[in-house]
C-alpha atoms as a PDB file:
ATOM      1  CA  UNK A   1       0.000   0.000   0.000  1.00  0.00           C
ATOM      2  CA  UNK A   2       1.039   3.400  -0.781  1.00  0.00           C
ATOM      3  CA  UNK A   3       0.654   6.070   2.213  1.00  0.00           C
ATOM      4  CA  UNK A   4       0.890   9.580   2.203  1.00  0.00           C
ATOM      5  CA  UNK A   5       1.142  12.352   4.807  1.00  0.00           C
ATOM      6  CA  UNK A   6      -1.079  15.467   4.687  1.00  0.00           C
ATOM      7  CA  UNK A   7       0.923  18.587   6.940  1.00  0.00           C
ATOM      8  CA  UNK A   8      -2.198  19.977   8.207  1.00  0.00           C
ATOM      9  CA  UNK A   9      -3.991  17.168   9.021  1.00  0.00           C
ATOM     10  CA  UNK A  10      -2.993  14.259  11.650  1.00  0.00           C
ATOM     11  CA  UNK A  11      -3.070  10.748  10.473  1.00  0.00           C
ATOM     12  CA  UNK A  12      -1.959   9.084   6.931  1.00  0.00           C
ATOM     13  CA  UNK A  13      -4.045   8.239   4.053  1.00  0.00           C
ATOM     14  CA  UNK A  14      -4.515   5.547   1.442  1.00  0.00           C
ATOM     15  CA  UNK A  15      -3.377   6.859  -1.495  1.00  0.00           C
ATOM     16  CA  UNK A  16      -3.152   3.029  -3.408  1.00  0.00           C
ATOM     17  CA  UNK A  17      -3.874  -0.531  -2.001  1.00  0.00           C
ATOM     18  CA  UNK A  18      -2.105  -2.793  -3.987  1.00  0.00           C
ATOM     19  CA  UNK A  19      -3.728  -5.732  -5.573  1.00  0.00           C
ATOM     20  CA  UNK A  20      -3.538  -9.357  -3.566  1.00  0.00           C
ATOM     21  CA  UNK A  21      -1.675  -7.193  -0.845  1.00  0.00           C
ATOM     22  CA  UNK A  22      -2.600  -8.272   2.805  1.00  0.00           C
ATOM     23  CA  UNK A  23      -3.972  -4.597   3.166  1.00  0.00           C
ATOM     24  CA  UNK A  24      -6.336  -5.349  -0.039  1.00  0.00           C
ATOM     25  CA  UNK A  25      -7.349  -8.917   1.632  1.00  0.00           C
ATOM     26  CA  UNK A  26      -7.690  -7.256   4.927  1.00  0.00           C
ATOM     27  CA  UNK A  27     -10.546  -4.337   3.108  1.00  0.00           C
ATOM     28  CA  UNK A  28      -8.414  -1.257   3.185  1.00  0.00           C
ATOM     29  CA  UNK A  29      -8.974   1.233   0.069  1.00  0.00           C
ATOM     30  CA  UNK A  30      -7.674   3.778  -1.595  1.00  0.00           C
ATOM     31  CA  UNK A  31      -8.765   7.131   0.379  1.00  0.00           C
ATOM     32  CA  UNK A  32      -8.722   5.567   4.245  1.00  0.00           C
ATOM     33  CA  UNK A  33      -7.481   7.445   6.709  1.00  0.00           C
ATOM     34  CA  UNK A  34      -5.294   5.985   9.230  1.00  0.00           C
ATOM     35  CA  UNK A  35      -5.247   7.660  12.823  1.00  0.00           C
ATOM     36  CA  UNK A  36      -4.452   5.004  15.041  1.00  0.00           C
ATOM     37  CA  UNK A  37      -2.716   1.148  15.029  1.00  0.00           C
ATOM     38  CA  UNK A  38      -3.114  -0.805  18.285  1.00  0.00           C
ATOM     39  CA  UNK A  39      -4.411   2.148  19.594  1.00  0.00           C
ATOM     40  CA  UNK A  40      -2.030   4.526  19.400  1.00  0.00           C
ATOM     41  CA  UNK A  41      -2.323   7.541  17.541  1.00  0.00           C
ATOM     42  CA  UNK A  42      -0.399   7.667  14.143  1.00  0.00           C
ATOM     43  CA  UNK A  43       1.158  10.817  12.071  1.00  0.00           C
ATOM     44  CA  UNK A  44       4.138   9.517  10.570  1.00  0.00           C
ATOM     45  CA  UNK A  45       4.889   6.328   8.370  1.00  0.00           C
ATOM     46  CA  UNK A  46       7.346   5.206  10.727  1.00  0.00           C
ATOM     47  CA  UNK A  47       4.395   5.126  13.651  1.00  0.00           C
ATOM     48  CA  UNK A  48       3.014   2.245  11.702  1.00  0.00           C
ATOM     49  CA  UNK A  49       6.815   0.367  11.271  1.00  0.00           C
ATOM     50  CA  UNK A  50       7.886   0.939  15.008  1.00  0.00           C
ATOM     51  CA  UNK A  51       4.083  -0.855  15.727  1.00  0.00           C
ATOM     52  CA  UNK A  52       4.397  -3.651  13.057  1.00  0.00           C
ATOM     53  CA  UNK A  53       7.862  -4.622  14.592  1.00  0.00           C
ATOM     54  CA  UNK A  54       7.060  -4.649  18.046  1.00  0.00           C
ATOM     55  CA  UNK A  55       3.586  -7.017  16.988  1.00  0.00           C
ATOM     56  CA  UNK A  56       5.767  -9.176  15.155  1.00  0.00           C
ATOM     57  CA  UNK A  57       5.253 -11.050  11.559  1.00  0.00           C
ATOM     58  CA  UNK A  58       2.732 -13.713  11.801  1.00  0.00           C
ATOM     59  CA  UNK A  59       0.339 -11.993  14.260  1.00  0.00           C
ATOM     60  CA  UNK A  60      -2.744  -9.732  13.968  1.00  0.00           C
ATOM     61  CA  UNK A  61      -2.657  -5.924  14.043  1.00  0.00           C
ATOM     62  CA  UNK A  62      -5.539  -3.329  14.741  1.00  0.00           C
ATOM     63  CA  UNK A  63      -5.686  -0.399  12.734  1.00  0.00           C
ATOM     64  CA  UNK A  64      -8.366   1.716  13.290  1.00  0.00           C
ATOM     65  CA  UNK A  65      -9.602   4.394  10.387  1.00  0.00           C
ATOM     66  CA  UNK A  66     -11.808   6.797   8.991  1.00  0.00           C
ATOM     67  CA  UNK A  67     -13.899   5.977   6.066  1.00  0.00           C
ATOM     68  CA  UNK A  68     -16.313   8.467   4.598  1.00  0.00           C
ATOM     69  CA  UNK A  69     -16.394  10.150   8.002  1.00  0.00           C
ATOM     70  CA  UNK A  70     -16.866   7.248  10.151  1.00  0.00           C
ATOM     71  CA  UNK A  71     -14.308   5.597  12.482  1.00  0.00           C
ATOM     72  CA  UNK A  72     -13.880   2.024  11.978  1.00  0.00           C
ATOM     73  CA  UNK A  73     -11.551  -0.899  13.127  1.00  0.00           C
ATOM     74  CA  UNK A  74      -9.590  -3.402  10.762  1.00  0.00           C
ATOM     75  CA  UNK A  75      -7.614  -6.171  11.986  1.00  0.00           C
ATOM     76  CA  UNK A  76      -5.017  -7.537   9.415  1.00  0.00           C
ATOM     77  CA  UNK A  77      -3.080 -10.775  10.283  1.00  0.00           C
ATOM     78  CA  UNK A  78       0.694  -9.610   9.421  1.00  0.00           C
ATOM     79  CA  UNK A  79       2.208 -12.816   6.984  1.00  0.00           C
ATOM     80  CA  UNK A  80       5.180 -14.957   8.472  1.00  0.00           C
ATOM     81  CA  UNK A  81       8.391 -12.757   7.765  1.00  0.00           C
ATOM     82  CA  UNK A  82       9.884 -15.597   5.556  1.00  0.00           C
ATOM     83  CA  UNK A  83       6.821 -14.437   2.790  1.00  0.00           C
ATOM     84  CA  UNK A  84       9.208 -11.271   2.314  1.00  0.00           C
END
């Protein structure tokens, strides 16, 4: 997935999902905001890598975003670090 960082505004956004990408499996689109992951707050790309590598490959992650206004929770189970 592609993410992108407004100045103004806290939080990252969707700007692509790619295809057959756990994000894509997991229901993410193009346009969500992120503000949070394991319920932390989020502004910065490397919020979301400093979360993912204290979770750990193989194991589910929270993310909670805003869709068309409305808050909403997706879990996403990371894959096994030997897929990468």
């Amino acid at each position: 997935m592609v993410l992108k960082q407004k100045e103004d505004q806290k939080g990252l956004w969707i700007e692509r999902v790619i295809p057959d990408s756990p994000a894509e499996k997991a229901g993410f689109l193009s346009g969500d905001q992120f503000i949070a992951v394991e319920g932390k707050g989020i502004g910065k790309v490397k919020d979301i890598h400093h979360a993912l590598a204290q979770k750990g490959w193989g194991k589910e992650i929270t993310f909670t975003i805003v869709r068309e206004g409305k808050k909403k929770e997706i879990t996403v189970k990371l894959p096994p670090l030997e897929n990468y």
